[in-house]
Protein backbone atom coordinates (compact mmCIF):
# COMPACT_ATOMS: atom_id res chain seq x y z
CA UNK A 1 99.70 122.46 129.61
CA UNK A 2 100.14 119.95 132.37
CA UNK A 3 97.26 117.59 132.50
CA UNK A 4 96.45 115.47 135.86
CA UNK A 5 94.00 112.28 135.42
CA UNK A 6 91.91 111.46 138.61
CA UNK A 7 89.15 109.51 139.82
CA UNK A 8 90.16 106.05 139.53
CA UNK A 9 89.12 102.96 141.14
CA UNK A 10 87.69 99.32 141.88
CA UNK A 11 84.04 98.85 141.41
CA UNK A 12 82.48 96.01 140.61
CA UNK A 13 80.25 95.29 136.99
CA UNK A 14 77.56 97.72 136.53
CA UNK A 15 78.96 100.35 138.63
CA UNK A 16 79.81 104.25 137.57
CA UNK A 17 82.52 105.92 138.13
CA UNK A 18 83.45 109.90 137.13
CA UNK A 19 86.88 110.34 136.17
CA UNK A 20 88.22 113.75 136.04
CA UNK A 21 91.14 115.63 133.99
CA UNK A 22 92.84 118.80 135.56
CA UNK A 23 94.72 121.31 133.67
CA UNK A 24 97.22 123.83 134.53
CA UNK A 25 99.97 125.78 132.99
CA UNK A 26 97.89 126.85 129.86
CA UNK A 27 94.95 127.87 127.93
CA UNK A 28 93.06 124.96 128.63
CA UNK A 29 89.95 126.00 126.76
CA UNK A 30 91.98 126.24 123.40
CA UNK A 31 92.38 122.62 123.34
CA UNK A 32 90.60 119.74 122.38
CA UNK A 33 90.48 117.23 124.97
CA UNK A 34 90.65 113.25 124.73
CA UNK A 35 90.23 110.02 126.91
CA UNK A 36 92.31 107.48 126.16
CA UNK A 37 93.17 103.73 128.12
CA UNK A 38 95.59 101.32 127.57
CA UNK A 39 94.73 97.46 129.48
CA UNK A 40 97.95 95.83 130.54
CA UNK A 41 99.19 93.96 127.37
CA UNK A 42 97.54 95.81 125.23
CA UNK A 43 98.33 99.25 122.89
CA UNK A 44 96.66 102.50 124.29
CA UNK A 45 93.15 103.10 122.41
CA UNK A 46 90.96 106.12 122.05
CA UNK A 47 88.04 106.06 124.17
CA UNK A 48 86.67 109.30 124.44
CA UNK A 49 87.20 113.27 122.63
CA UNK A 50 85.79 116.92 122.40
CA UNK A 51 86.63 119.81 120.58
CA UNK A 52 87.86 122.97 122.42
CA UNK A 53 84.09 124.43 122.69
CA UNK A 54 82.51 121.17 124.21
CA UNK A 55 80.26 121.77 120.80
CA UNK A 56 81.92 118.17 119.59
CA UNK A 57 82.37 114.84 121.03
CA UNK A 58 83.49 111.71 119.83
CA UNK A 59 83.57 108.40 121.49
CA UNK A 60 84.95 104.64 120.53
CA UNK A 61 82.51 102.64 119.53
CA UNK A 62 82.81 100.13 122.66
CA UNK A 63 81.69 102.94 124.98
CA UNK A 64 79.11 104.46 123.07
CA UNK A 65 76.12 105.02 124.98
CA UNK A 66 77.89 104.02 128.32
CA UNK A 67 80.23 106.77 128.56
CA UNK A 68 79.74 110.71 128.53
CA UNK A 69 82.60 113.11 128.45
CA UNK A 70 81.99 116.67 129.58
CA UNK A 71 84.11 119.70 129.80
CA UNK A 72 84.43 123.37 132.43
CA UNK A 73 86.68 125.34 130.79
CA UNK A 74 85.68 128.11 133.30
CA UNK A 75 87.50 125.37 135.90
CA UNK A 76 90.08 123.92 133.55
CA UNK A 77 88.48 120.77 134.16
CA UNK A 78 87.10 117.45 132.21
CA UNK A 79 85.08 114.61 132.92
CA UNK A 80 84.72 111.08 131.63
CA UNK A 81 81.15 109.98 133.54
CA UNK A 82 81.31 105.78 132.82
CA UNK A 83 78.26 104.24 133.54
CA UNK A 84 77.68 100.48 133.37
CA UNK A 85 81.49 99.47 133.59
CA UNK A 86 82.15 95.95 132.00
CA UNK A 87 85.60 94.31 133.31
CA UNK A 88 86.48 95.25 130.09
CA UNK A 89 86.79 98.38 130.93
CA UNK A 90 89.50 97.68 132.82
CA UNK A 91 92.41 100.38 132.17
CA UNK A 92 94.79 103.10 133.15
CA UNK A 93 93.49 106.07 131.78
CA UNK A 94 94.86 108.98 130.43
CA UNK A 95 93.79 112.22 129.51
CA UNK A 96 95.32 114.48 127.37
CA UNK A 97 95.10 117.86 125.05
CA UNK A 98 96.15 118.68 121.23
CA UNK A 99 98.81 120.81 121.06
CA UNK A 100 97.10 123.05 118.56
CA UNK A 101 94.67 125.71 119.70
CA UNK A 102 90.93 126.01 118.24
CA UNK A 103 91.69 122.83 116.16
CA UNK A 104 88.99 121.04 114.11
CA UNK A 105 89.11 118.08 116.86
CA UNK A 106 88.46 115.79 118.74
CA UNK A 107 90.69 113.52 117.26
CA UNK A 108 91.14 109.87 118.17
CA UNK A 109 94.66 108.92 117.24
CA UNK A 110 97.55 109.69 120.24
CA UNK A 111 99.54 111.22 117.67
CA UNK A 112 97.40 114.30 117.30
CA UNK A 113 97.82 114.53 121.40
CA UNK A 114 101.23 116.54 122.67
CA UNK A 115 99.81 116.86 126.66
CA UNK A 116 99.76 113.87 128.36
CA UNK A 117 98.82 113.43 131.89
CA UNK A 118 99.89 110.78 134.42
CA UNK A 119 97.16 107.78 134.15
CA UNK A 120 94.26 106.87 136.77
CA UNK A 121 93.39 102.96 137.45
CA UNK A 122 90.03 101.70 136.45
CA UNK A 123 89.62 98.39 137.86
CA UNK A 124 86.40 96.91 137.32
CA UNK A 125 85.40 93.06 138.88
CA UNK A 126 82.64 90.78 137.53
């Protein structure tokens, strides 16, 4: 599966943005899908998952309530909607899919995630 992050960009505090994760090559609707950003300087973190049916979601805890990911497997497609960005928010972001089909996911570490997708810049200015 070949995974392709979009959406990126600078917005100021308070702002939204809807990133977007494209998926070709693959069963995309086998996999469970995750979110995950890495700040310069700092390790990549988790941010956002969901389980191959959309049924299951699971987000970090500094997002919660801020940041809704969605899934079209019909389109291959999923979204990370962030509302009220915080220049903390600040990251490249990733997506990217477990390499095992119908798993009990989402999962939150990277080592459960094979599929990685180039990253799109969040940039976010107080």
């Amino acid at each position: 599966v070949q995974l392709q992050a979009s959406g990126g960009g600078l917005v100021q505090a308070g702002d939204s943005l809807r990133l977007s994760c494209t998926a070709s090559g693959g069963t995309f609707s086998r996999y469970s899908v995750g979110w995950f950003r890495q700040a310069p300087g700092k390790e990549r973190e988790f941010v956002a998952g969901m389980n191959w049916t959309g049924g299951r979601t699971s987000y970090a805890d500094s997002v919660k309530g801020r940041f809704t990911m969605s899934r079209d497997n019909a389109k291959n497609t999923a979204h990370l909607q962030m509302n009220s960005l915080k220049p903390g928010d600040t990251a490249v972001y990733y997506c990217a899919a477990d390499p095992t089909p119908y798993s009990e996911g989402p999962y939150s570490t990277l080592r459960d995630y094979d599929f990685w997708g180039q990253g799109t810049e969040v940039t976010v200015s107080s």
